[in-house]
C-alpha atoms as a PDB file:
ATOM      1  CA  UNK A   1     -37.993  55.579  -8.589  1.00  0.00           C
ATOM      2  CA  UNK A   2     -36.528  52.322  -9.420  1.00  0.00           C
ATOM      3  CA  UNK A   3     -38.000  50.026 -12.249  1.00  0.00           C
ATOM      4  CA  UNK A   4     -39.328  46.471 -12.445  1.00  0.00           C
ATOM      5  CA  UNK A   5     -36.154  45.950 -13.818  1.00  0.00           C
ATOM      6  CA  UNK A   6     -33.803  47.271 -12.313  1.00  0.00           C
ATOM      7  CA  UNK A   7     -35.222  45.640  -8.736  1.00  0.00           C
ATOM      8  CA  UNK A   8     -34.911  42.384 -10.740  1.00  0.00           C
ATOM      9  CA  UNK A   9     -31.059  42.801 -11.742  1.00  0.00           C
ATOM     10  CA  UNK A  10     -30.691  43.764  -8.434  1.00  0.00           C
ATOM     11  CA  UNK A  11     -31.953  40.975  -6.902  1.00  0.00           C
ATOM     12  CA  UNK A  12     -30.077  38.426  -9.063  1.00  0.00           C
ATOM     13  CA  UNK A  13     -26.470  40.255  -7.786  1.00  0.00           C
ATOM     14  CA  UNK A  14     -28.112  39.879  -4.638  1.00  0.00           C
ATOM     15  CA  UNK A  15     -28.469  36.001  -5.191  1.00  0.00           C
ATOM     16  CA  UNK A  16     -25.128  35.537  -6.542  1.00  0.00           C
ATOM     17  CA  UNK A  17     -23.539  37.377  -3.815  1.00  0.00           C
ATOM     18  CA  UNK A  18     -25.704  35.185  -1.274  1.00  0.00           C
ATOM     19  CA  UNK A  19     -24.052  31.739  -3.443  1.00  0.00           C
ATOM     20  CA  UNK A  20     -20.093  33.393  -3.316  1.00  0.00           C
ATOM     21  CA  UNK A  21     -20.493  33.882   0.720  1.00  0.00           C
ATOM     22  CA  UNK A  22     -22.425  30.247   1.115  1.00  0.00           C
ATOM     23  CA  UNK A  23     -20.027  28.271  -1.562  1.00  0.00           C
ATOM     24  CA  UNK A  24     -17.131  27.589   0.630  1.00  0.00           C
ATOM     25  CA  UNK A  25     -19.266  26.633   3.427  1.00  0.00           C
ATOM     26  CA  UNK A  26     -21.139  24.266   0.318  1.00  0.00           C
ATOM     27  CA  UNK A  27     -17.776  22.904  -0.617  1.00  0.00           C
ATOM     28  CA  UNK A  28     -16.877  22.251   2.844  1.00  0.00           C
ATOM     29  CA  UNK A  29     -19.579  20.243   3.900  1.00  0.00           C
ATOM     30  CA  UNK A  30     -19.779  18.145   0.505  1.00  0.00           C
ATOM     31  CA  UNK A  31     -16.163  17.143   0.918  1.00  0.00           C
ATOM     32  CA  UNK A  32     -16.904  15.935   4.195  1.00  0.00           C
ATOM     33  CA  UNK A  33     -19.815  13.949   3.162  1.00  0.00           C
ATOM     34  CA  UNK A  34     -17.596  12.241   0.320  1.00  0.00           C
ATOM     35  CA  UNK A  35     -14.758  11.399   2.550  1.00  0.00           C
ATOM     36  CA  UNK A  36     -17.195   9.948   5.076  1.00  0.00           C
ATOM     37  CA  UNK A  37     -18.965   7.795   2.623  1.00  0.00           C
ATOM     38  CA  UNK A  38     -15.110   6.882   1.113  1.00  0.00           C
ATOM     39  CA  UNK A  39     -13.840   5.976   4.624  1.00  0.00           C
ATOM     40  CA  UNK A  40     -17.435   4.251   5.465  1.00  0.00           C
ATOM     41  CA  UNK A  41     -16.530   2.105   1.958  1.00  0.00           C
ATOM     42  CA  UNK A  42     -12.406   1.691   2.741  1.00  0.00           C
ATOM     43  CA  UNK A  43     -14.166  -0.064   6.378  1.00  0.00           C
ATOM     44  CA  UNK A  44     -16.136  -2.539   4.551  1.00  0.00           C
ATOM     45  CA  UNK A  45     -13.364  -3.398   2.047  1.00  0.00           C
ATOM     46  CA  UNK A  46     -10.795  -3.686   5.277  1.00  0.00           C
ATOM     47  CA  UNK A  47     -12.974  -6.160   6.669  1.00  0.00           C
ATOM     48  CA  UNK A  48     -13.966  -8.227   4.229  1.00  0.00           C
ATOM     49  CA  UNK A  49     -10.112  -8.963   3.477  1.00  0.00           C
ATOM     50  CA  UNK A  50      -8.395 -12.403   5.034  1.00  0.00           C
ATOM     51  CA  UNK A  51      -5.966 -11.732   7.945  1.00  0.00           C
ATOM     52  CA  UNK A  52      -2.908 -12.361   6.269  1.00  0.00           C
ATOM     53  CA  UNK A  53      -3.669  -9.305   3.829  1.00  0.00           C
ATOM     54  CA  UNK A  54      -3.965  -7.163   6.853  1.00  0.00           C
ATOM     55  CA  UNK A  55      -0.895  -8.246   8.503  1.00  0.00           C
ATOM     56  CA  UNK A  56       0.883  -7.342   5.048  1.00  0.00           C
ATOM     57  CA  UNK A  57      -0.208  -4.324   5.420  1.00  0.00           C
ATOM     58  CA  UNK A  58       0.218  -3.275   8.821  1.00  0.00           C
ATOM     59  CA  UNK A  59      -3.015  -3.450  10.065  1.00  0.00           C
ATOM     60  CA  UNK A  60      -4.694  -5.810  12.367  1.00  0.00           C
ATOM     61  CA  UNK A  61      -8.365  -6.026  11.909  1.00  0.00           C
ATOM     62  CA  UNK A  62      -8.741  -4.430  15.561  1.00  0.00           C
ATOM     63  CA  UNK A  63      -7.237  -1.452  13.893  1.00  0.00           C
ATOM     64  CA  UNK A  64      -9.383  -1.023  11.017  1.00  0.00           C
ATOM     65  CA  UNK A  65     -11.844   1.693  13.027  1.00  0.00           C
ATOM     66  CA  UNK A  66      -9.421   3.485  14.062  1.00  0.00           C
ATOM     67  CA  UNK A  67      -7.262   3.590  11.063  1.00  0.00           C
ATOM     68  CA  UNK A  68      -9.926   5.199   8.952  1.00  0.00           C
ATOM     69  CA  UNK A  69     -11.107   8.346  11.460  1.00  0.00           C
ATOM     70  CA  UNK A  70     -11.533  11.558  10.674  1.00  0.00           C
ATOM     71  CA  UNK A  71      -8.074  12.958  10.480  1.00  0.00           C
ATOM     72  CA  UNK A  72      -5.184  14.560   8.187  1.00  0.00           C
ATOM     73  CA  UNK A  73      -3.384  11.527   6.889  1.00  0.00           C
ATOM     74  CA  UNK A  74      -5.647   9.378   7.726  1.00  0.00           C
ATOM     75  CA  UNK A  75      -4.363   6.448   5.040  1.00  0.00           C
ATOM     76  CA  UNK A  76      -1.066   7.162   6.787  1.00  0.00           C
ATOM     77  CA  UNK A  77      -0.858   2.905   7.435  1.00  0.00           C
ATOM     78  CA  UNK A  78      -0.826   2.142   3.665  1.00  0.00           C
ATOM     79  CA  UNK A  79       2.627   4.186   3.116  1.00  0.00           C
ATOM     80  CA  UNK A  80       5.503   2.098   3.276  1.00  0.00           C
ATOM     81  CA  UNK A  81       7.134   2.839   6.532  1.00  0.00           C
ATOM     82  CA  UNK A  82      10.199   4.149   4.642  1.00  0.00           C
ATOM     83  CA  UNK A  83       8.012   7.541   3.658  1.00  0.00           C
END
């Protein structure tokens, strides 16, 4: 016959066992969320610079979408070519 107690301890490996399986999938989808929100922020700050700064570096302000996607790398127009 199990005890009040015992179901309870039971229940809280239960829980924590339920958090270990669902924290990667957790960790997953808050990274996305904070790179969208960071690339979302890089967009405005891309636009709101002059031409000339995105000529220096590399850009043209037709590129700006596309530079900033969803992708491994995806800052890969702010190294210097030379990397």
């Amino acid at each position: 016959m199990n005890s009040p107690r015992r179901a309870q301890t039971a229940s809280i490996f239960d829980v924590m066992t339920i958090a270990r399986e669902f924290a990667p999938a957790v960790g997953r989808a808050t990274g996305f969320v904070q790179r969208a929100i960071r690339m979302r922020r890089d967009r405005r700050r891309l636009h709101a610079m002059p031409d000339h700064m995105l000529k220096d570096m590399g850009i043209a302000r037709c590129e700006i979408s596309s530079s900033t996607r969803f992708r491994s790398g995806s800052t890969a127009w702010l190294r210097p070519s030379g990397e």
